[in-house]
C-alpha atoms as a PDB file:
ATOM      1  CA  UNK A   1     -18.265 -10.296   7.131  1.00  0.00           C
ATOM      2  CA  UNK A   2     -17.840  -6.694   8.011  1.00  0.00           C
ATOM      3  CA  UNK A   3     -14.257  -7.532   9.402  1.00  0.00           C
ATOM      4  CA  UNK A   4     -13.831  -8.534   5.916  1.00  0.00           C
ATOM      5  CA  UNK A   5     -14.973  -5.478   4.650  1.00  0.00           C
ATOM      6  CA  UNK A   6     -13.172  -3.245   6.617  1.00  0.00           C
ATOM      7  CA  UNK A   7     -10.144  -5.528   6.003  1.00  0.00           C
ATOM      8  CA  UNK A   8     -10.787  -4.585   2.493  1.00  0.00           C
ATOM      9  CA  UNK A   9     -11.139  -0.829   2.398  1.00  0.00           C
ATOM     10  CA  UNK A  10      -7.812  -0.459   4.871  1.00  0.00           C
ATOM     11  CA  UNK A  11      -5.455  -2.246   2.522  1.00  0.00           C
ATOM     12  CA  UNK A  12      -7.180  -0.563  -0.214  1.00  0.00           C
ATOM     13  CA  UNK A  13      -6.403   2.983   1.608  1.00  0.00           C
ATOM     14  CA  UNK A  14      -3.102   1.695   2.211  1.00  0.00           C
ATOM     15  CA  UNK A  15      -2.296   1.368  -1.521  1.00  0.00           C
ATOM     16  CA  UNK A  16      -3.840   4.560  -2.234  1.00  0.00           C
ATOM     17  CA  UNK A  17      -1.247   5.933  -0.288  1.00  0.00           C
ATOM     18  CA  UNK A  18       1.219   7.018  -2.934  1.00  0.00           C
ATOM     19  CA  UNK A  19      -1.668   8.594  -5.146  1.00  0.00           C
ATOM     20  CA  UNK A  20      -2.413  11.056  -2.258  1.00  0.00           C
ATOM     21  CA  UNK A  21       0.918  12.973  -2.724  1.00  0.00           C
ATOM     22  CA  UNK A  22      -0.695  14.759  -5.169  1.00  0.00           C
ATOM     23  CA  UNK A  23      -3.189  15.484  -3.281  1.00  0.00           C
ATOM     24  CA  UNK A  24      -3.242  18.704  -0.117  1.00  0.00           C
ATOM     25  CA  UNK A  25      -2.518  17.562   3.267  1.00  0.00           C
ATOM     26  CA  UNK A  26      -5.060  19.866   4.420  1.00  0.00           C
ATOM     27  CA  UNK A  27      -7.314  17.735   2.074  1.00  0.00           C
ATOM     28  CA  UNK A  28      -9.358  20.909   0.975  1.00  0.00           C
ATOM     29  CA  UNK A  29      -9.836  22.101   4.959  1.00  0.00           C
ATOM     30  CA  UNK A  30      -8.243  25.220   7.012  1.00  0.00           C
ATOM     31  CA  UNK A  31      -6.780  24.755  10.613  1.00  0.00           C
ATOM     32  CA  UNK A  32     -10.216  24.911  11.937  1.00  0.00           C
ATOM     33  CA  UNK A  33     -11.895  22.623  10.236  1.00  0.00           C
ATOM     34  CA  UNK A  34     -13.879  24.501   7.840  1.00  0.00           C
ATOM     35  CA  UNK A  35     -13.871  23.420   3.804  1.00  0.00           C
ATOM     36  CA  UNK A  36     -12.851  25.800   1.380  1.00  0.00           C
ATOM     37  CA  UNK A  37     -14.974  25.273  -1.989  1.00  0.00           C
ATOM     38  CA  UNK A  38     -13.429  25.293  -5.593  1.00  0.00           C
ATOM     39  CA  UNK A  39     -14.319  29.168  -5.497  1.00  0.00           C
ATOM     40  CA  UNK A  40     -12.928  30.501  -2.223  1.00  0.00           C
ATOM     41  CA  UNK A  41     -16.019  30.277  -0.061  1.00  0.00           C
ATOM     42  CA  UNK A  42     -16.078  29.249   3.434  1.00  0.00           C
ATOM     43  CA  UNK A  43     -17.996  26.231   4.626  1.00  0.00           C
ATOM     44  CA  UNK A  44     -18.586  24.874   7.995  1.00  0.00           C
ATOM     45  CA  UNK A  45     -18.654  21.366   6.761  1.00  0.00           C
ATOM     46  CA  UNK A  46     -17.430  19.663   3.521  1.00  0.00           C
ATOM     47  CA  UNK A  47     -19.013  16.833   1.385  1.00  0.00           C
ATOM     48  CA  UNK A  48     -19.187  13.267   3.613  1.00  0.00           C
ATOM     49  CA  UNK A  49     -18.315  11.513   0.088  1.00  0.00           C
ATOM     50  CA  UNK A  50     -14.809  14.240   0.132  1.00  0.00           C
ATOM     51  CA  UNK A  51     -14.106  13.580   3.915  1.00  0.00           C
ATOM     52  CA  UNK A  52     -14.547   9.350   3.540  1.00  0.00           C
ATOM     53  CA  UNK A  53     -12.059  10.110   0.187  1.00  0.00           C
ATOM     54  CA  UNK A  54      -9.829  11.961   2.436  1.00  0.00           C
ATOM     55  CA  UNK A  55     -10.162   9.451   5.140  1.00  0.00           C
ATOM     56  CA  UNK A  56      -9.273   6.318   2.868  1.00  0.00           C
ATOM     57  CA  UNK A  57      -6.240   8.407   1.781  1.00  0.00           C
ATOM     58  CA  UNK A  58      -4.968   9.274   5.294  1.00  0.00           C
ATOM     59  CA  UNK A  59      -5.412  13.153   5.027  1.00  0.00           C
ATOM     60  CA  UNK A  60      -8.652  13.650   6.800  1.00  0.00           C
ATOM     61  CA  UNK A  61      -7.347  16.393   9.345  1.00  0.00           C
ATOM     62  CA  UNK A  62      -7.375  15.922  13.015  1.00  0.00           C
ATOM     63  CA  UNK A  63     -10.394  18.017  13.805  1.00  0.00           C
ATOM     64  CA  UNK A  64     -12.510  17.296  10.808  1.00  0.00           C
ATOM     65  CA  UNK A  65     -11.964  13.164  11.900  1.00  0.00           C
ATOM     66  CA  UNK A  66     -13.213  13.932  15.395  1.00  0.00           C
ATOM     67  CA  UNK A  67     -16.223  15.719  14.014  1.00  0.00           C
ATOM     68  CA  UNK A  68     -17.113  12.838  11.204  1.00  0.00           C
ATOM     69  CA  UNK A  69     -20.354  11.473  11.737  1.00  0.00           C
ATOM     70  CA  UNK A  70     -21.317  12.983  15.046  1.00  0.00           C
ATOM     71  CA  UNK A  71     -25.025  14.244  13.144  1.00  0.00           C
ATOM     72  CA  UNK A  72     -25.674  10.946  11.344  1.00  0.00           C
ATOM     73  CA  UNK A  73     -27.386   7.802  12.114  1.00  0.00           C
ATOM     74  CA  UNK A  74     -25.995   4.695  14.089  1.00  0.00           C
ATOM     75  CA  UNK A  75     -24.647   3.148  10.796  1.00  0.00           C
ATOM     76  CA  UNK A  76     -23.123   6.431   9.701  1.00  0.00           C
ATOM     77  CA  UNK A  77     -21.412   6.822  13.222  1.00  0.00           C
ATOM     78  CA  UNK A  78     -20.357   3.028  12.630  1.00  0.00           C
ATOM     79  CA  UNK A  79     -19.587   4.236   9.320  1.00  0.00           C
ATOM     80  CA  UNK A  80     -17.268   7.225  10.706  1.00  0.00           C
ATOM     81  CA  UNK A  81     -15.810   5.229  13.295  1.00  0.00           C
ATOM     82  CA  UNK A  82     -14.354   2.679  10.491  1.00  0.00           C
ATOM     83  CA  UNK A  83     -13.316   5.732   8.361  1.00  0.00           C
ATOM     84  CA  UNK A  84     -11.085   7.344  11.515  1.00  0.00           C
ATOM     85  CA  UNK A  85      -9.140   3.549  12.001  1.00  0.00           C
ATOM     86  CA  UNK A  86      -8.585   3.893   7.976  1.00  0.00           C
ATOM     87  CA  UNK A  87      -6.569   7.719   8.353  1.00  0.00           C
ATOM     88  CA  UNK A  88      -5.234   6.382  11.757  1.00  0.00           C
ATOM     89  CA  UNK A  89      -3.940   3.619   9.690  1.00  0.00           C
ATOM     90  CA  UNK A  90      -2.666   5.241   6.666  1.00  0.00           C
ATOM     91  CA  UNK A  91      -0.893   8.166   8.367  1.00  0.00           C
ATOM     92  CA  UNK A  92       0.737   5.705  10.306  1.00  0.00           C
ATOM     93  CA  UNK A  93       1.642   3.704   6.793  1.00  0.00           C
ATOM     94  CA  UNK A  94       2.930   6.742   5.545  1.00  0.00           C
ATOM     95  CA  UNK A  95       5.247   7.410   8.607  1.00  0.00           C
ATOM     96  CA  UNK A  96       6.652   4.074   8.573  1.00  0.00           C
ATOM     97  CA  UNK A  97       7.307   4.182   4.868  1.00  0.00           C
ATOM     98  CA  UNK A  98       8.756   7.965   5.161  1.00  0.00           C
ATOM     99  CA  UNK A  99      11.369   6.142   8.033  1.00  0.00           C
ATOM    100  CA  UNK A 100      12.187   3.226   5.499  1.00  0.00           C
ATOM    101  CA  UNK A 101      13.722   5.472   2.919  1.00  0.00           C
ATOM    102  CA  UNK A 102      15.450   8.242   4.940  1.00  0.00           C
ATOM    103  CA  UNK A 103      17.897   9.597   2.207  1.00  0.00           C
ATOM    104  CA  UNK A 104      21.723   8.718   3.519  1.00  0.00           C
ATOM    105  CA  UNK A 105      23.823  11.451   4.310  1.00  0.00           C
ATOM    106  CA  UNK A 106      26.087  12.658   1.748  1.00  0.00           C
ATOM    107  CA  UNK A 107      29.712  11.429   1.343  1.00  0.00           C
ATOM    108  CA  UNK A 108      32.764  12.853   2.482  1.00  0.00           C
END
């Protein structure tokens, strides 16, 4: 069952893919890792509902994905762990697609 699920929410992250362009590659997050909020302030952690939408879009940076879940519960660790595959996924979905439609050079 909770291959199933998780079945699920990748391909559904995968076809969320092309509504992410719109959306920061930093997904609202500096180098560090801290989230910067709608009004300019600094904090050390953002929203686990923004980071899982970030996640599902492939966009949840490096450092926040290592970070995701490491003060919650078993099933939010389980739920992190599932969340990481997802961006792993998608980013890698994105690559492949970004390969597939290389403009071609221009004529001579």
């Amino acid at each position: 069952m909770n291959k199933i699920i998780i079945s699920a929410m990748i391909f559904t992250a995968i076809g969320l893919t092309a509504a992410s362009a719109t959306v920061s590659d930093s997904c609202g997050y500096d180098a560090d890792g801290n989230f910067i909020l709608g009004n300019g302030q600094v904090s050390a952690y953002g929203p686990w509902e923004h980071a899982k939408d970030c996640a599902m879009k492939g966009i949840l940076p490096p450092v926040v994905a290592k970070r995701l879940g490491s003060v919650g519960d078993e099933s939010i660790q389980r739920e992190a762990d599932v969340l990481r595959e997802i961006n792993t996924r998608v980013q890698e979905e994105k690559k492949r697609r970004e390969v597939e439609v290389q403009p071609l050079p221009p004529a001579k």
